[in-house]
C-alpha atoms as a PDB file:
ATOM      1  CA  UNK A   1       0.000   0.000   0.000  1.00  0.00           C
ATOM      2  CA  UNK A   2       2.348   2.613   1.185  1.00  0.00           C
ATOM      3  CA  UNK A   3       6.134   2.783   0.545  1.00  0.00           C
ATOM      4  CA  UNK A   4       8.892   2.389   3.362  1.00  0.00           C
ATOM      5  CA  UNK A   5      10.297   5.910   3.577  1.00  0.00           C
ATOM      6  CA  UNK A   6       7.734   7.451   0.804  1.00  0.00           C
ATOM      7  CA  UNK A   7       7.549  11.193   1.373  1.00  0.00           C
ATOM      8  CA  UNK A   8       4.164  13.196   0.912  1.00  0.00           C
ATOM      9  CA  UNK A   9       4.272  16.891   0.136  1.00  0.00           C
ATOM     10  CA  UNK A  10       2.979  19.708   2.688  1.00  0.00           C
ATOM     11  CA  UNK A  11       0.379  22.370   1.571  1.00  0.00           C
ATOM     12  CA  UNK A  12      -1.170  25.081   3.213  1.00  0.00           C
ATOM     13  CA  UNK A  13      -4.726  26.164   2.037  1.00  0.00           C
ATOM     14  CA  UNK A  14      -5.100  29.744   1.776  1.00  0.00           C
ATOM     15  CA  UNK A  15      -8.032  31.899   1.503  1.00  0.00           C
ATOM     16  CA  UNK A  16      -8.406  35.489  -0.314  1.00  0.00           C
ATOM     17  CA  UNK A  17     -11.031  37.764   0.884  1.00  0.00           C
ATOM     18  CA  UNK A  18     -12.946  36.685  -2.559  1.00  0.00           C
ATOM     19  CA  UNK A  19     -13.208  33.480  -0.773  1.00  0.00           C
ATOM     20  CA  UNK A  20     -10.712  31.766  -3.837  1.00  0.00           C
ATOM     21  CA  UNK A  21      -8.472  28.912  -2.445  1.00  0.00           C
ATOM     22  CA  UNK A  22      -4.816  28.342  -2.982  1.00  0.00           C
ATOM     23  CA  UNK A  23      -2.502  26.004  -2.113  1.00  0.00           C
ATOM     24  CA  UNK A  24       1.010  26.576  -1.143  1.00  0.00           C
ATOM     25  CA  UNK A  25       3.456  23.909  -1.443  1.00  0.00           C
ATOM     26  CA  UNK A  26       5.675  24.378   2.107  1.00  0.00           C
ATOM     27  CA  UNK A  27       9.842  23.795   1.798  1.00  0.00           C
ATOM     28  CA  UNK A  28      12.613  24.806   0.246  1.00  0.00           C
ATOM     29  CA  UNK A  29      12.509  26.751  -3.351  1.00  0.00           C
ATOM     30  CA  UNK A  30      15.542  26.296  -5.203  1.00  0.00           C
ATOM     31  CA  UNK A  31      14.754  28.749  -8.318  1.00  0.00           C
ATOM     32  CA  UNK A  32      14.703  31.442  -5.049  1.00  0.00           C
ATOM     33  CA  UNK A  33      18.017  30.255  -3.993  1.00  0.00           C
ATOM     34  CA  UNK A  34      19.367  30.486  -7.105  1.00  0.00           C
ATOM     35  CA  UNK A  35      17.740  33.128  -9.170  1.00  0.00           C
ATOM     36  CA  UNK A  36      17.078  35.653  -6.127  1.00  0.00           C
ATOM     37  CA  UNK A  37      15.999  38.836  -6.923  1.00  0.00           C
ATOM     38  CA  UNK A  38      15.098  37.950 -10.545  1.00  0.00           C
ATOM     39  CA  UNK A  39      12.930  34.728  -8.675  1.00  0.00           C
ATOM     40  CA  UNK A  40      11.139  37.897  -6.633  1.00  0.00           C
ATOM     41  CA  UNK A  41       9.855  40.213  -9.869  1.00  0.00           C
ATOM     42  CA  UNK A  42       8.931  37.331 -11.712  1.00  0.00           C
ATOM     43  CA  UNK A  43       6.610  36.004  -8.592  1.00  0.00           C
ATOM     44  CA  UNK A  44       5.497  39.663  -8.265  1.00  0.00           C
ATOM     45  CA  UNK A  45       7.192  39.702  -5.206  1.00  0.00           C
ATOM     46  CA  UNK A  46       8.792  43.234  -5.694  1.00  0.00           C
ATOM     47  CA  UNK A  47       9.385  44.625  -2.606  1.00  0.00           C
ATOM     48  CA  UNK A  48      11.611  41.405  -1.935  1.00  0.00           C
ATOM     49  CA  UNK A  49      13.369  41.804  -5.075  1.00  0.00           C
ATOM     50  CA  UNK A  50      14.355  45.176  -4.870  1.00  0.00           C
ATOM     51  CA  UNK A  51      15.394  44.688  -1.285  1.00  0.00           C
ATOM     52  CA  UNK A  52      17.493  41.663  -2.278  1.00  0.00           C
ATOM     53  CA  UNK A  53      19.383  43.923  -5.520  1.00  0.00           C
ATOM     54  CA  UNK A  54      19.797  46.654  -3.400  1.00  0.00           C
ATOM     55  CA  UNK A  55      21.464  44.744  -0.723  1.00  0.00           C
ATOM     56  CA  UNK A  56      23.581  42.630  -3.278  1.00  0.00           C
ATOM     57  CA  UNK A  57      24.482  45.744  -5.175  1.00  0.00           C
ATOM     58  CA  UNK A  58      25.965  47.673  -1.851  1.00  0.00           C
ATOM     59  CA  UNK A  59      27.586  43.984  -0.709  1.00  0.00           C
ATOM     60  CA  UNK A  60      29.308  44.253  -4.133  1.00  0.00           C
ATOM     61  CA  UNK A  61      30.282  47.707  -3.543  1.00  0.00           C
ATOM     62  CA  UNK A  62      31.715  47.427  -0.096  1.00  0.00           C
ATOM     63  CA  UNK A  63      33.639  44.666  -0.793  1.00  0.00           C
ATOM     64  CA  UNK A  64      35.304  46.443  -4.127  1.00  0.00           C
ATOM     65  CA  UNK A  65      36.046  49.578  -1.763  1.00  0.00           C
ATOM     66  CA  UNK A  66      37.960  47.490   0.362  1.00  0.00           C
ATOM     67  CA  UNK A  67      39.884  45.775  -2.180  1.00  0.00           C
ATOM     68  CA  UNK A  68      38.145  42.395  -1.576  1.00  0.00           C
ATOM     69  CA  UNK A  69      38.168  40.365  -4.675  1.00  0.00           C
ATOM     70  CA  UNK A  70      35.915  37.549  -3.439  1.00  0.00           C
ATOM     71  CA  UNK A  71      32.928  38.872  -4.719  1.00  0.00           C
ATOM     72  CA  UNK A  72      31.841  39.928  -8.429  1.00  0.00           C
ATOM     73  CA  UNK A  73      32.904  43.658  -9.096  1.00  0.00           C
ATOM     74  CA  UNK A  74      30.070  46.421  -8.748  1.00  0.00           C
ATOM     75  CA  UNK A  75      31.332  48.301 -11.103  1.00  0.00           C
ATOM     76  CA  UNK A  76      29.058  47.498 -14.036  1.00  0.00           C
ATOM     77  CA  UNK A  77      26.629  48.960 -12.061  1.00  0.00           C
ATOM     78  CA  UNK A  78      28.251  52.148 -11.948  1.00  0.00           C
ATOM     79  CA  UNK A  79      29.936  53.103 -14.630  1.00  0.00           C
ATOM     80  CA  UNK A  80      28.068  53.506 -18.170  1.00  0.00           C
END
């Protein structure tokens, strides 16, 4: 019947004031963990995905300032 070890996905129902149902598959996303900000504007998340460029952009240019070479460079970002 059921499999030793078989694993069933996690959902949560949610409800709109409209009274339309949707459900959310819970755990990890790896497109987000991997595609970031671009992940966030494409979900229409895009407060997140400005956040997430902004804070990636000013990571990048701290770490050029201080001579780090351990991250991309910044600079196409600020120079035309």
């Amino acid at each position: 019947m059921f499999q030793q070890g078989a694993r069933m996905n996690q959902y949560n129902i949610y409800t709109n004031p409209q009274r339309e149902m949707e459900a959310v598959k819970q755990g990890w996303s790896w497109p987000a963990f991997f595609y970031g900000c671009i992940w966030a504007f494409i979900k229409g998340m895009w407060g997140l995905g400005i956040g997430a460029f902004i804070t990636y952009a000013m990571v990048c240019l701290l770490a050029e300032l201080a001579g780090t070479d351990t991250l991309p460079r910044a600079s196409f970002m600020l120079r035309p």
